[in-house]
Protein backbone atom coordinates (compact mmCIF):
# COMPACT_ATOMS: atom_id res chain seq x y z
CA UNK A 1 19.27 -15.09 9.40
CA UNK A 2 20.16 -15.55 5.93
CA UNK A 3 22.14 -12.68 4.20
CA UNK A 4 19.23 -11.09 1.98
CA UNK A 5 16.81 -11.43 4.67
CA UNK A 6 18.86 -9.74 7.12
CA UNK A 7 19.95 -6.73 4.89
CA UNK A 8 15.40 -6.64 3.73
CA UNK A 9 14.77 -6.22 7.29
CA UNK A 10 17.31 -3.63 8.85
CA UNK A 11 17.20 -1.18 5.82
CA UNK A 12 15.15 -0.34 2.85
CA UNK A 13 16.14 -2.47 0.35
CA UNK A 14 13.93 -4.93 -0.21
CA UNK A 15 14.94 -9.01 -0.77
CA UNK A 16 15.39 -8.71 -4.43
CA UNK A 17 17.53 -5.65 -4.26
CA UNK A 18 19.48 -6.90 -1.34
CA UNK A 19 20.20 -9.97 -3.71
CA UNK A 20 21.46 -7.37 -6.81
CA UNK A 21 23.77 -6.32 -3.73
CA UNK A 22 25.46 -9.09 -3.42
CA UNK A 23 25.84 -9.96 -6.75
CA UNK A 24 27.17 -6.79 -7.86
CA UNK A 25 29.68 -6.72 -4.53
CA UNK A 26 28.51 -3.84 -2.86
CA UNK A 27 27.92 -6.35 0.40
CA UNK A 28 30.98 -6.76 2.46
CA UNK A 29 32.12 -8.01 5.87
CA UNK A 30 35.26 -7.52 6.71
CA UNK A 31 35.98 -5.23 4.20
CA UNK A 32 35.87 -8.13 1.84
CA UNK A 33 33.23 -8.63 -0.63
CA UNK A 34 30.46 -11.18 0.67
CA UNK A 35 28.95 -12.84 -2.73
CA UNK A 36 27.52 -16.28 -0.55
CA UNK A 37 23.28 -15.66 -1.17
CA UNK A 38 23.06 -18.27 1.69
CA UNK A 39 25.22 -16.78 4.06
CA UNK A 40 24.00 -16.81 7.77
CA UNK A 41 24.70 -14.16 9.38
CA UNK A 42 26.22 -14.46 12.67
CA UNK A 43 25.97 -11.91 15.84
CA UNK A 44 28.78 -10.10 15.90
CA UNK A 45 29.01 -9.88 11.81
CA UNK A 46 29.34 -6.01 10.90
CA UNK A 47 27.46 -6.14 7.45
CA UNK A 48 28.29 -2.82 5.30
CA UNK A 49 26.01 -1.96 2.24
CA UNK A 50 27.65 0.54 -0.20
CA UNK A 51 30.28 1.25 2.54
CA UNK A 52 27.26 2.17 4.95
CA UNK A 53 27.33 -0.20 8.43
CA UNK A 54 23.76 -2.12 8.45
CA UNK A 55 22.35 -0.96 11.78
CA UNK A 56 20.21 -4.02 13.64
CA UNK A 57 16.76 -3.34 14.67
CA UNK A 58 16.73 -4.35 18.25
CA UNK A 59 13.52 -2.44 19.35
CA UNK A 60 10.08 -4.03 18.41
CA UNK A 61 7.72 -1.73 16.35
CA UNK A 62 4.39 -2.56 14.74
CA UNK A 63 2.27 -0.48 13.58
CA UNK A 64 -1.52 -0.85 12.15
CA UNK A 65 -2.29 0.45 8.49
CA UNK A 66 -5.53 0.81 6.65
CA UNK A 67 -4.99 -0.54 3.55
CA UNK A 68 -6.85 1.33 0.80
CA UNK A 69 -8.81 -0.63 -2.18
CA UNK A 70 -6.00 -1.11 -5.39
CA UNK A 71 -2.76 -1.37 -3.52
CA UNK A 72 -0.90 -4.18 -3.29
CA UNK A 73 0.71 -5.75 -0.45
CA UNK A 74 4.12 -6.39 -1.81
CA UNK A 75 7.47 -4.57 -2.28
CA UNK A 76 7.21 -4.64 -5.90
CA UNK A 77 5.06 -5.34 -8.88
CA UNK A 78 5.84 -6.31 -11.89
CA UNK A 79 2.86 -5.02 -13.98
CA UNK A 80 3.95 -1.41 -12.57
CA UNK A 81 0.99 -1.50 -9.93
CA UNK A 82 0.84 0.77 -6.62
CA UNK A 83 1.75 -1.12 -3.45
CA UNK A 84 1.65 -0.55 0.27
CA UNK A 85 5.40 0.65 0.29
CA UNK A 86 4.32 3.46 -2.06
CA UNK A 87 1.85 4.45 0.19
CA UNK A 88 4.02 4.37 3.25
CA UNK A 89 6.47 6.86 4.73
CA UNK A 90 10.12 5.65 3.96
CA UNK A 91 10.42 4.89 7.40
CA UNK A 92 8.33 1.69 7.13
CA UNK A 93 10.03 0.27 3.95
CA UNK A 94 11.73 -2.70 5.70
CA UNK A 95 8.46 -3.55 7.84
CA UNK A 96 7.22 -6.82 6.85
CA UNK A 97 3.43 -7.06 6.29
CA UNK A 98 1.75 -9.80 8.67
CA UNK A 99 0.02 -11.67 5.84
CA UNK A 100 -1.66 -10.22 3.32
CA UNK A 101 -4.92 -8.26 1.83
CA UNK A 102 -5.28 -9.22 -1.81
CA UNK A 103 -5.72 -6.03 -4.19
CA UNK A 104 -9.46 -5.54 -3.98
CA UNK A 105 -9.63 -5.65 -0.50
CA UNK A 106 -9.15 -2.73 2.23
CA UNK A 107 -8.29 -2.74 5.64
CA UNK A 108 -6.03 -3.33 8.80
CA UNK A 109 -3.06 -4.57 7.58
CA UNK A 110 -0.40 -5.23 10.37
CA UNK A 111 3.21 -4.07 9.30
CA UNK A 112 6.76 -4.45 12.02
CA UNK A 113 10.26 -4.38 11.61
CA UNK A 114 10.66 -7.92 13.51
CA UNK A 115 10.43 -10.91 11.01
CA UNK A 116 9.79 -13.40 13.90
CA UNK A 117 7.13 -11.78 14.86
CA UNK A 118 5.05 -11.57 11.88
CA UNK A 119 5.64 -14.88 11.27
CA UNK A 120 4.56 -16.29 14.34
CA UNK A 121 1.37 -13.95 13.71
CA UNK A 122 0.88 -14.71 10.20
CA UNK A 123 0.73 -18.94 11.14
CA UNK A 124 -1.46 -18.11 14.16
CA UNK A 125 -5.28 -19.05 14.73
CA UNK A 126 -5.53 -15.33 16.09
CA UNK A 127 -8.91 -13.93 15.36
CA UNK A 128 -9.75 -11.60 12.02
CA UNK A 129 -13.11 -10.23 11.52
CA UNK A 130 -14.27 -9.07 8.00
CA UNK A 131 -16.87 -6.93 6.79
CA UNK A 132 -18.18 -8.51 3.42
CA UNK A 133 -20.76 -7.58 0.94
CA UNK A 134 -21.53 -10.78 -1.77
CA UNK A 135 -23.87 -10.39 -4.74
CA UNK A 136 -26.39 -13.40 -3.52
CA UNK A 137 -29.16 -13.75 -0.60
CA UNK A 138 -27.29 -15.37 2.42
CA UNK A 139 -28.98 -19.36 2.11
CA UNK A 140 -28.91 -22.12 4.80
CA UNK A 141 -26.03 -23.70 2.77
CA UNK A 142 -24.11 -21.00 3.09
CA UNK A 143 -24.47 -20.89 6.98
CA UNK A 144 -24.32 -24.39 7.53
CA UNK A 145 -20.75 -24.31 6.20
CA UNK A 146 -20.00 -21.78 7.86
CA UNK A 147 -20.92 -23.74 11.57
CA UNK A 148 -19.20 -26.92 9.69
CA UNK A 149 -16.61 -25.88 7.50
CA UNK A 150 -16.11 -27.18 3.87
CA UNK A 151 -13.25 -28.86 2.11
CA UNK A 152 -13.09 -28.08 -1.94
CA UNK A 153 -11.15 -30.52 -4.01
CA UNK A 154 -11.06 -27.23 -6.80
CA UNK A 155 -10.89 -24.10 -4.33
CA UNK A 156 -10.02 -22.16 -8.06
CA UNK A 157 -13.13 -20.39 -7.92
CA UNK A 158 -12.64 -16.77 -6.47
CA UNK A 159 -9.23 -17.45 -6.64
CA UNK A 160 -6.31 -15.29 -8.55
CA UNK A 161 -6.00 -16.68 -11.92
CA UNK A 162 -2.56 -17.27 -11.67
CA UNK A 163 -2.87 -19.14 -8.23
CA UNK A 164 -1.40 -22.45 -7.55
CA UNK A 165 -3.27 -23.19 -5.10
CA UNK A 166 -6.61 -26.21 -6.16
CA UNK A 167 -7.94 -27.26 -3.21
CA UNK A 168 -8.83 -26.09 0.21
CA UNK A 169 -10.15 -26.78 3.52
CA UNK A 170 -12.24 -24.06 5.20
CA UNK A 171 -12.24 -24.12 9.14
CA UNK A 172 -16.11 -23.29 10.75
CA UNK A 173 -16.15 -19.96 11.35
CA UNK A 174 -15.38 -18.49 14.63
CA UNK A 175 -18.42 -15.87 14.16
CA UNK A 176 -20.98 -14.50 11.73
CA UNK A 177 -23.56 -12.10 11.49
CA UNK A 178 -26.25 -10.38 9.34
CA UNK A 179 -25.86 -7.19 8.54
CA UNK A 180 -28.14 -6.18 5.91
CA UNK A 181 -29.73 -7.47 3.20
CA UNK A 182 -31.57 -6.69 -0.26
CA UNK A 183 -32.37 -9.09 -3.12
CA UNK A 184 -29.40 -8.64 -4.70
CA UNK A 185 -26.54 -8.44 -1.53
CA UNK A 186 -25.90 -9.47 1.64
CA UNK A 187 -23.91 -7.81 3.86
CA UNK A 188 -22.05 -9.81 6.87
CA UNK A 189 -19.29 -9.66 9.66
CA UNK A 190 -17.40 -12.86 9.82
CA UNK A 191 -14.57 -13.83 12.11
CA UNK A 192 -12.14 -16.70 10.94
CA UNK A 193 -9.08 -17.80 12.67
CA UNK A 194 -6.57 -19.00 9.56
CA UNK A 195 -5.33 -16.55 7.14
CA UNK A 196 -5.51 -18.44 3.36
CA UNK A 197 -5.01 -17.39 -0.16
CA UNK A 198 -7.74 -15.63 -0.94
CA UNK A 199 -9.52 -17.77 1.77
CA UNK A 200 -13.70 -15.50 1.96
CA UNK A 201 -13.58 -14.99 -1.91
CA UNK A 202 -13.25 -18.84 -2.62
CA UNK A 203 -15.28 -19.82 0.24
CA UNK A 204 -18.43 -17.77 -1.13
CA UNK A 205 -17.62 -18.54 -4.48
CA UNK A 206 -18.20 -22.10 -3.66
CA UNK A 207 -21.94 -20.88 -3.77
CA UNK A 208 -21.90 -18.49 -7.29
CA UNK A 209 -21.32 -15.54 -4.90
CA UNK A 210 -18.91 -12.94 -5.51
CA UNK A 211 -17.32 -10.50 -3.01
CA UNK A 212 -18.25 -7.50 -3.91
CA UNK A 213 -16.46 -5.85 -0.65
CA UNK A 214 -14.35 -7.28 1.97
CA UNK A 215 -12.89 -5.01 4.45
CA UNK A 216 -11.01 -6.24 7.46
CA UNK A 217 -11.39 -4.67 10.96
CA UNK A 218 -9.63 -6.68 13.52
CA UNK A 219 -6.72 -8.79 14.09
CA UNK A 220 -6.40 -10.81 17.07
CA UNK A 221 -7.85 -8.20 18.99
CA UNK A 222 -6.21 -4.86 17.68
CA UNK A 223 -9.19 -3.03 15.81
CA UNK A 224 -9.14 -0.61 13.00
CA UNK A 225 -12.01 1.52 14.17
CA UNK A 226 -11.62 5.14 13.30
CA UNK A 227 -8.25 4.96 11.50
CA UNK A 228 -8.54 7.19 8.45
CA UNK A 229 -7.71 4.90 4.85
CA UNK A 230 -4.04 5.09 4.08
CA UNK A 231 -3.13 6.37 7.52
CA UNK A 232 -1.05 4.51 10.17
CA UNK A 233 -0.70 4.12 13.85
CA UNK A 234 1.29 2.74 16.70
CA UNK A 235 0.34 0.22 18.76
CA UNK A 236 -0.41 1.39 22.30
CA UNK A 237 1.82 0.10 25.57
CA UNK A 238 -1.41 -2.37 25.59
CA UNK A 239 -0.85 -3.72 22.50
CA UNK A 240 2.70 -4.17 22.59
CA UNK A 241 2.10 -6.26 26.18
CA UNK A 242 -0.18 -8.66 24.76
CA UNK A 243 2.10 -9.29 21.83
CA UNK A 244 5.04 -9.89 24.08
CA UNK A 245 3.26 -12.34 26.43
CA UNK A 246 2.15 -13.93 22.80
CA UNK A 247 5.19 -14.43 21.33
CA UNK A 248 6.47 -15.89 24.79
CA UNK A 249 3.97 -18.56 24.49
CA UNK A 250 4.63 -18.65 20.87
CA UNK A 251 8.52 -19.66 21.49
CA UNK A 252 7.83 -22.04 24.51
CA UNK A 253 5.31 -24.00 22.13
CA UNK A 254 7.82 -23.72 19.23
CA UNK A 255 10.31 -25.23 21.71
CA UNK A 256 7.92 -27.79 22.55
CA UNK A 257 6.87 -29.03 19.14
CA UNK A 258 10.91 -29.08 18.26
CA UNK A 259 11.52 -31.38 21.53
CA UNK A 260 8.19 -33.70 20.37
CA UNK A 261 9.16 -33.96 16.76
CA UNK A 262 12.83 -35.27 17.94
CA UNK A 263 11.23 -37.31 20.47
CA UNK A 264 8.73 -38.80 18.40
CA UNK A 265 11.40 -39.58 15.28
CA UNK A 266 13.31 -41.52 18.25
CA UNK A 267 10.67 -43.55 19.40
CA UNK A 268 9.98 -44.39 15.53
CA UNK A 269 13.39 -45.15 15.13
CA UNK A 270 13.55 -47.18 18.37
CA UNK A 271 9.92 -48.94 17.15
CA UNK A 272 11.61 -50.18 13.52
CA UNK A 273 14.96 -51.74 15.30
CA UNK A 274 12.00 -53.52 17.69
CA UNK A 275 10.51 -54.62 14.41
CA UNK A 276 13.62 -55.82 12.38
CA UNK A 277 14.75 -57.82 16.05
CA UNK A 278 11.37 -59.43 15.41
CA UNK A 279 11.80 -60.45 12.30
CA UNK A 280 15.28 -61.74 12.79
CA UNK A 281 14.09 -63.30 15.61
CA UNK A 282 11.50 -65.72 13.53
CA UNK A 283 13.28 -66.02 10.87
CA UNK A 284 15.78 -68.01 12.90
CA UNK A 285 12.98 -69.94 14.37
């Protein structure tokens, strides 16, 4: 694990500050001054941050947060706006969010102190369900996207204005429902499985509607239900099984797809000397 990313996750500094840390010295192994951004560190490395021994998380925690409305989910903000670590008790400082809930948006939000595993939950096609309000009747072009997906050369619509991000393919929808309607709103549950910039706010502005609310309520199976807004829990004995017997099939697959990819490079390797043989081959002839 690189230097900055180790000290981010077993304290409370965040990456940023970890990386005035090293700059300014106050990162040392050995007793010696450790200045190398890029340095990985290695098992038995005793990091010290302003003389204080960095103590590794062994012990997986995650906990589930509902995000209130006008927080963001960052460390910090440059514009001086509240975020989820402001919210938090100091205890959770170094917990790494599992993807993200943009500012207007409320929620479960996801939150341990193991970078692997919010990783491997972030890329997954794990379920999340939504609660959305949009200012436009629900229309049959809406819903057949939905069943079909949708792929948007310019995705910018709905999108933060700063985004890099043009185009964008939409998966179908996993589930949707009506939940209420008037002539000026519509209010459904949706389920996708991918976890995009932004992804329900582009997709419905696609169609001139704009997400009024979006709330989310489940992640791959762990629910929000009564939570109170800005409160947190721990995940139950449950919770903490299934996660484990996902991110065992998480490494075995991750395993896998390494051994293809090398496998696969060799066999194209293998299929251009073929070729070049060939060509030698008739150009003799």
């Amino acid at each position: 694990m690189r230097l900055n990313k180790y000290i981010a996750h077993n304290t409370k500094y965040s990456r940023r500050e970890a990386d005035a840390l090293i700059e300014s010295g106050e990162v040392t192994l050995d007793k010696k001054p450790l200045k190398e951004f890029g340095y990985e560190v290695q098992e038995d490395d005793r990091i010290f941050v302003k003389g204080r021994a960095v103590k590794v998380t062994s012990e997986l925690t995650i906990i589930v947060y509902n995000k209130p409305k006008g927080v963001l989910v960052t460390k910090k903000d440059d514009r001086g706006r509240a975020t989820i670590y402001h919210k938090l008790p100091g205890k959770y400082r170094h917990f790494t969010p599992v993807g993200r809930l943009d500012y207007a948006s409320e929620g479960l939000l996801l939150l341990t102190d193991d970078v692997e595993v919010a990783t491997a939950l972030m890329e997954s096609g794990l379920d999340r369900t939504y609660n959305i309000k949009i200012d436009k009747p629900f229309t049959t072009e809406m819903m057949n996207a939905m069943k079909e997906g949708l792929v948007l050369d310019d995705a910018r619509a709905g999108a933060h204005e700063k985004s890099k991000i043009y185009s964008m393919e939409f998966a179908p929808f996993a589930h949707f429902e009506l939940r209420g309607e008037g002539k000026n709103f519509t209010k459904l549950r949706v389920t996708i499985t991918e976890g995009k910039n932004r992804e329900l706010r582009r997709f419905f502005a696609h169609f001139d509607a704009k997400v009024l609310d979006l709330k989310r309520v489940a992640f791959g199976g762990i629910e929000l239900n009564n939570l109170p807004e800005n409160k947190t829990r721990y995940f139950t004995r449950r919770e903490y099984d299934d996660v484990h017997k996902f991110m065992k099939r998480w490494r075995t697959n991750k395993i896998a797809n390494a051994k293809n990819a090398i496998n696969a490079k060799k066999q194209e390797e293998e299929n251009k000397r073929n070729r070049e043989k060939t060509k030698k081959y008739k150009y003799k002839d």
